[in-house]
C-alpha atoms as a PDB file:
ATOM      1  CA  UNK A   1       0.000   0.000   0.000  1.00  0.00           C
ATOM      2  CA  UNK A   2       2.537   2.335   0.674  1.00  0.00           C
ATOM      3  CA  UNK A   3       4.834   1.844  -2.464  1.00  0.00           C
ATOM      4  CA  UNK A   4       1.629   2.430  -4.428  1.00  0.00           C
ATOM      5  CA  UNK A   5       0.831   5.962  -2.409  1.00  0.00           C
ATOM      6  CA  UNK A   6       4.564   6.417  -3.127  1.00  0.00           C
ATOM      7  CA  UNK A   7       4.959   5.263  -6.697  1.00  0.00           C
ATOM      8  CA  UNK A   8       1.509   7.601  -7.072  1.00  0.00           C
ATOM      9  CA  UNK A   9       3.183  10.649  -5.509  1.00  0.00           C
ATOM     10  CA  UNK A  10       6.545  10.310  -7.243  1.00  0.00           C
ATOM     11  CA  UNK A  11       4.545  10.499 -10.340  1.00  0.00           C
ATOM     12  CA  UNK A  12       2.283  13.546  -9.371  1.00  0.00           C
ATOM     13  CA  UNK A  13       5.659  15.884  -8.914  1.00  0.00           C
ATOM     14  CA  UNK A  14       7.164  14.601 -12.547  1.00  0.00           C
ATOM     15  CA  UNK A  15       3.977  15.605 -13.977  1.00  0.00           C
ATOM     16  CA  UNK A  16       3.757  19.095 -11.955  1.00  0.00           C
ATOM     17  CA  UNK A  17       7.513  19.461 -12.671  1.00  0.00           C
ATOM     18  CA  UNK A  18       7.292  18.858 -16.842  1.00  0.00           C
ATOM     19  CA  UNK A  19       4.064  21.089 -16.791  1.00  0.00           C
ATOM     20  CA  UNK A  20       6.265  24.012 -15.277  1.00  0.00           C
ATOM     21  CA  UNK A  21       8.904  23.259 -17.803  1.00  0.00           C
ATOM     22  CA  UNK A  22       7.085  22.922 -20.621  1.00  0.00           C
ATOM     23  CA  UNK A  23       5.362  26.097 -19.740  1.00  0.00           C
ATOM     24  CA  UNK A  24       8.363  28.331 -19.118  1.00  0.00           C
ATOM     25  CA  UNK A  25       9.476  27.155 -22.414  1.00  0.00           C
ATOM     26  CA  UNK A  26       6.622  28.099 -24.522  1.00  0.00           C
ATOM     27  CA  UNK A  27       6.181  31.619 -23.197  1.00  0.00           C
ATOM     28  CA  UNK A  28       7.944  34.275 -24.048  1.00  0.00           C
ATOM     29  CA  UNK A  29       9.335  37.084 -21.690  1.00  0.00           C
ATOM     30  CA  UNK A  30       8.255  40.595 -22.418  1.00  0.00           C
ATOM     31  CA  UNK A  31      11.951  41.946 -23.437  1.00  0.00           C
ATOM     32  CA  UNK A  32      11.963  39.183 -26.134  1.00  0.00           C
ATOM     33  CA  UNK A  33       8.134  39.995 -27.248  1.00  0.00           C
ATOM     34  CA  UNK A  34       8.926  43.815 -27.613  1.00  0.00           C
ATOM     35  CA  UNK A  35      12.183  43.008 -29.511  1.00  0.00           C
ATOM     36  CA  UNK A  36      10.650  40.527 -31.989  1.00  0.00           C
ATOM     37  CA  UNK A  37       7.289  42.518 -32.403  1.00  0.00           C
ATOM     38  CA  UNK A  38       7.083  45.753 -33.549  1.00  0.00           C
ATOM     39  CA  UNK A  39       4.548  48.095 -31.904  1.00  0.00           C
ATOM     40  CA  UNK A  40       2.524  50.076 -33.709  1.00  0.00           C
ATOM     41  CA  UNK A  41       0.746  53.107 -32.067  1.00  0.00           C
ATOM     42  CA  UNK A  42      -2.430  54.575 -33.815  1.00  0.00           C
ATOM     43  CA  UNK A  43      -3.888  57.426 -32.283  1.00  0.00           C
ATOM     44  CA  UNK A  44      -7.763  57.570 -31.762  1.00  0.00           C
ATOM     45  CA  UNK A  45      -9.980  60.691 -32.817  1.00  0.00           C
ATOM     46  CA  UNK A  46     -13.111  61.367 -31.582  1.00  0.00           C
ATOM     47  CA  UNK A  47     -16.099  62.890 -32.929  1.00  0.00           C
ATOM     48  CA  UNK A  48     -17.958  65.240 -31.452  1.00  0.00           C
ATOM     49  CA  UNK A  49     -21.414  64.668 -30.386  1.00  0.00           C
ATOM     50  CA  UNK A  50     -23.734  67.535 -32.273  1.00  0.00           C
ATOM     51  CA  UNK A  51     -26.503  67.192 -31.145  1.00  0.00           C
ATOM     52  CA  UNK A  52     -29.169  64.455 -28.836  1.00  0.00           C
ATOM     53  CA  UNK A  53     -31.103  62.441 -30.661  1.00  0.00           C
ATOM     54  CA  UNK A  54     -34.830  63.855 -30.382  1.00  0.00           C
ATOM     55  CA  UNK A  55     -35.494  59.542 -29.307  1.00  0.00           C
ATOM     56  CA  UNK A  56     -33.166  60.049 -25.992  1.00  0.00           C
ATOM     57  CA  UNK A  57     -34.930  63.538 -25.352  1.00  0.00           C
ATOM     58  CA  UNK A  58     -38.157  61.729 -24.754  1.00  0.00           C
ATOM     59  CA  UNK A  59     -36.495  59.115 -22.899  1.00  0.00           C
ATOM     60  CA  UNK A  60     -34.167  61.080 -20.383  1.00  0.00           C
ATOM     61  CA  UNK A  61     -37.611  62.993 -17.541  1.00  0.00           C
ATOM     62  CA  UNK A  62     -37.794  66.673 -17.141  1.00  0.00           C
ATOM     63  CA  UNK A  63     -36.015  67.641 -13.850  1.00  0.00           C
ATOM     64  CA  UNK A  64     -38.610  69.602 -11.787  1.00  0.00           C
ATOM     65  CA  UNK A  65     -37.504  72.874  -9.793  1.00  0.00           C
ATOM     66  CA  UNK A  66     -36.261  72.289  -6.793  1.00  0.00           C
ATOM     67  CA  UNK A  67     -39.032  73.796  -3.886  1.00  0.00           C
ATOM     68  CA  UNK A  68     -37.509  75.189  -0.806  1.00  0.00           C
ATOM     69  CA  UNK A  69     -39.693  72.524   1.281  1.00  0.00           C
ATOM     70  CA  UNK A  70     -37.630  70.740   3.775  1.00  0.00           C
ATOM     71  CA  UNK A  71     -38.447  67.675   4.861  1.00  0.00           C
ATOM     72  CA  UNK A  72     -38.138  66.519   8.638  1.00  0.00           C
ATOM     73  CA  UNK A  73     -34.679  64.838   9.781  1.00  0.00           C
ATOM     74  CA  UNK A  74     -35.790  61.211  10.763  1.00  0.00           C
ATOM     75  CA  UNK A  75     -35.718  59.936  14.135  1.00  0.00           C
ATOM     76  CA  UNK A  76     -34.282  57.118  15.622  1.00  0.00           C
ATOM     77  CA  UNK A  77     -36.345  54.218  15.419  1.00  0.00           C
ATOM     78  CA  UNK A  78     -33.779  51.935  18.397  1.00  0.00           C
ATOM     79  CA  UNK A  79     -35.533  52.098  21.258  1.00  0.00           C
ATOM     80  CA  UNK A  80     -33.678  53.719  24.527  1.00  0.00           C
ATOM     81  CA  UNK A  81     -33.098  50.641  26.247  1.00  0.00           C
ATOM     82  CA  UNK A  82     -31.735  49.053  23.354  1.00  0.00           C
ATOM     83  CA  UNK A  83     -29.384  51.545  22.077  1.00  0.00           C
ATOM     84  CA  UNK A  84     -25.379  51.016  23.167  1.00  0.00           C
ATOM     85  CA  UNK A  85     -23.863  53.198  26.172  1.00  0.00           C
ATOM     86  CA  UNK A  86     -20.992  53.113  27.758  1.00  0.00           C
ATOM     87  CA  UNK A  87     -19.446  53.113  31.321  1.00  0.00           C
ATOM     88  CA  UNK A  88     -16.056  52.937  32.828  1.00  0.00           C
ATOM     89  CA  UNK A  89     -14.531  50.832  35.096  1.00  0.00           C
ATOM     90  CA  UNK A  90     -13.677  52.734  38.457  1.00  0.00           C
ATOM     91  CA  UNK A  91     -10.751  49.612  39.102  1.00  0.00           C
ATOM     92  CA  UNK A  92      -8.877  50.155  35.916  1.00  0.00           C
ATOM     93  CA  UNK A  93     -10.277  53.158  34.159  1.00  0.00           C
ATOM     94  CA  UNK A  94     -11.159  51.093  30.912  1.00  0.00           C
ATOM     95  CA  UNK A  95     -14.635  52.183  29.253  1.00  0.00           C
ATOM     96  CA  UNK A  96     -17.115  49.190  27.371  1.00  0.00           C
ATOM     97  CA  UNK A  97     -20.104  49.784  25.689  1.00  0.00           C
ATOM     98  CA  UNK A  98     -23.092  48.218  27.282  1.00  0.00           C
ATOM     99  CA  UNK A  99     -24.886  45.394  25.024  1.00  0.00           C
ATOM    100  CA  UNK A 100     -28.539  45.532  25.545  1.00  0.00           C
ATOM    101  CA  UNK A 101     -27.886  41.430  26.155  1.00  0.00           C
ATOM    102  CA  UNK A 102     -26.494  40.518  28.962  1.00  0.00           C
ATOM    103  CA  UNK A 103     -24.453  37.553  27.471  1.00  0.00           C
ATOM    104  CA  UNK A 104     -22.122  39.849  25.580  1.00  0.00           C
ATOM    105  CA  UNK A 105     -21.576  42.261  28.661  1.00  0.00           C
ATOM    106  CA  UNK A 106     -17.952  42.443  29.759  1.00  0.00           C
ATOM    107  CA  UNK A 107     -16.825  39.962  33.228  1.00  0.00           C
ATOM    108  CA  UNK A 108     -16.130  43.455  35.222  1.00  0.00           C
ATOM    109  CA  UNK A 109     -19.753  44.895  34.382  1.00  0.00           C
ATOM    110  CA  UNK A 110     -21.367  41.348  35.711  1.00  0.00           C
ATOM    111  CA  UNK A 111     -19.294  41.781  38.807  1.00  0.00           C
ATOM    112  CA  UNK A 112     -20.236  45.859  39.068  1.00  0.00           C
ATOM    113  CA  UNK A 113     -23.730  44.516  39.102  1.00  0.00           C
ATOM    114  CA  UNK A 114     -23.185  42.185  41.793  1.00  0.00           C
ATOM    115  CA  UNK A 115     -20.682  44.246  43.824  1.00  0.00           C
ATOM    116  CA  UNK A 116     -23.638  47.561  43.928  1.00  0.00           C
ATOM    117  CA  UNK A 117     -26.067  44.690  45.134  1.00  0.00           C
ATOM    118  CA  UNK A 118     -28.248  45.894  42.238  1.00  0.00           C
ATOM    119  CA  UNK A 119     -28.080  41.704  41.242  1.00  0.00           C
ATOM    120  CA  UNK A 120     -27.658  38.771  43.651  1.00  0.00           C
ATOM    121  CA  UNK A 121     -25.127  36.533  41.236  1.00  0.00           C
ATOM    122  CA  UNK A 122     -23.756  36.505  38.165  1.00  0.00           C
ATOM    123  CA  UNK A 123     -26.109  34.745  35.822  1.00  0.00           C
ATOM    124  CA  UNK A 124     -24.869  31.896  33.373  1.00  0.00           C
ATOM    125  CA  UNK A 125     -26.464  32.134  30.099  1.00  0.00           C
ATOM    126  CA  UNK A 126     -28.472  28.789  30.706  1.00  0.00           C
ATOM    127  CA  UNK A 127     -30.121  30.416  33.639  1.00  0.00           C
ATOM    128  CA  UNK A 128     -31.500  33.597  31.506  1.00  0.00           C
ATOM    129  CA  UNK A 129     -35.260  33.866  30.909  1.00  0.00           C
ATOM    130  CA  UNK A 130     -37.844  36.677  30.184  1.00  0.00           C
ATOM    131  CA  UNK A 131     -38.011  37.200  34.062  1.00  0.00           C
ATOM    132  CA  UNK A 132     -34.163  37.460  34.495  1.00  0.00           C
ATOM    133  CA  UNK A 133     -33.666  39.712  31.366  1.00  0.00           C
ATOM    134  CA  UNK A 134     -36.026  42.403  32.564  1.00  0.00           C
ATOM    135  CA  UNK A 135     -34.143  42.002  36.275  1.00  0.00           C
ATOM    136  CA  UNK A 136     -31.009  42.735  34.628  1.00  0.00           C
ATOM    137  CA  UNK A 137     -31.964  45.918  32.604  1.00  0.00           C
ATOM    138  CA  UNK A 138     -33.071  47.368  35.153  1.00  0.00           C
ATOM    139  CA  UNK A 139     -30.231  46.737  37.430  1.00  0.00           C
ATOM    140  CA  UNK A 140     -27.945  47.655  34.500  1.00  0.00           C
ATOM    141  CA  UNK A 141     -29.922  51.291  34.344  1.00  0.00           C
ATOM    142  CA  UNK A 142     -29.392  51.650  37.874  1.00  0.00           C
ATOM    143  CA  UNK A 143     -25.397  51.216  37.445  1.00  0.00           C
ATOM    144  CA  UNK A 144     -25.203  52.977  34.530  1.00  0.00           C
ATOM    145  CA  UNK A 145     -26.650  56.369  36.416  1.00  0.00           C
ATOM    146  CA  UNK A 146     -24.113  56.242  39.302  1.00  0.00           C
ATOM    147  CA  UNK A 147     -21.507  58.543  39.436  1.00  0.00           C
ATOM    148  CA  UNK A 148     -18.349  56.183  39.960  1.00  0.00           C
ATOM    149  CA  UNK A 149     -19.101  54.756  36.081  1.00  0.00           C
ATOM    150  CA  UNK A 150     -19.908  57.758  34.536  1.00  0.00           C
ATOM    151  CA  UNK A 151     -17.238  58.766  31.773  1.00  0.00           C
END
C-alpha cells in the first residue's frame, strides 16, 4: 500500500515538474516579445457629439424645480433601552459599551452589578429567561446612572 501511495506521488511531482517546464518554455518574456514585435501606435480621434437624438430627449424625464420645502430629519427608530452606552470601570479606568444582552456584557460589568447589590449573582447564560432579562436591565440602568461609572 505504501509503495503504491509512493509510486503515485513520485509520479504527481514529474507531472507538476514537466508542466512548469514545458510552460516556461513556450512563453515568451516581455523583453523578447517587444524586440521581436514591432509596436505600432495609432492614435484615436473622436467625434464630437452635435446634437441628442430627439429619441433620448423623450427618454431622459424633465427635472422639476427644486421647492424650498424641507423635509423633517428622521428619528431614531432603536428604542432607549436598546441603544449602546458606555461606562467605565472605576478599578482600571477602561470604558465598554453596554450590550442591551447581557451575554455579551464584559466579566467586570457582571461583577459591578453584583458588587452595587443591584443583582444577587452573576447569571450563566443557561439560567436567563424573560423574568431574568427584565431584572437585569433594570439593574444595569441603575449602574449605569451612578456617578463612579460615569465617563
Amino acid at each position: 500500500m505504501i509503495e503504491t501511495l509512493f509510486t503515485l506521488a513520485a509520479i504527481f511531482v514529474a507531472y507538476i515538474a514537466y508542466g512548469t517546464i514545458h510552460e516556461q518554455k513556450t512563453h515568451l518574456s516581455p523583453i523578447e516579445d517587444l524586440t521581436t514585435t514591432p509596436v505600432i501606435v495609432t492614435p484615436m480621434v473622436a467625434e464630437p457629439i452635435k446634437s441628442i437624438p430627439p429619441v433620448i430627449k423623450t427618454l431622459v424625464p424633465e427635472k422639476k424645480p427644486a421647492t424650498s420645502e424641507k423635509k423633517p430629519p428622521i428619528k431614531s427608530t432603536i428604542a432607549p433601552n436598546i441603544a449602546k452606552s458606555s461606562i467605565r470601570n472605576p478599578k482600571t479606568g477602561e470604558i465598554a459599551s453596554v450590550a442591551g444582552n447581557y451575554r455579551f456584557m464584559k466579566r467586570w460589568i457582571k461583577e459591578a452589578l453584583v458588587a452595587e447589590g443591584l443583582l444577587s449573582k452573576i447569571y450563566k447564560n443557561n439560567e436567563l429567561d424573560a423574568e431574568t432579562e427584565s431584572l437585569i436591565k433594570t439593574a444595569l440602568t441603575q449602574l449605569e446612572t451612578m456617578a463612579q461609572y460615569h465617563l
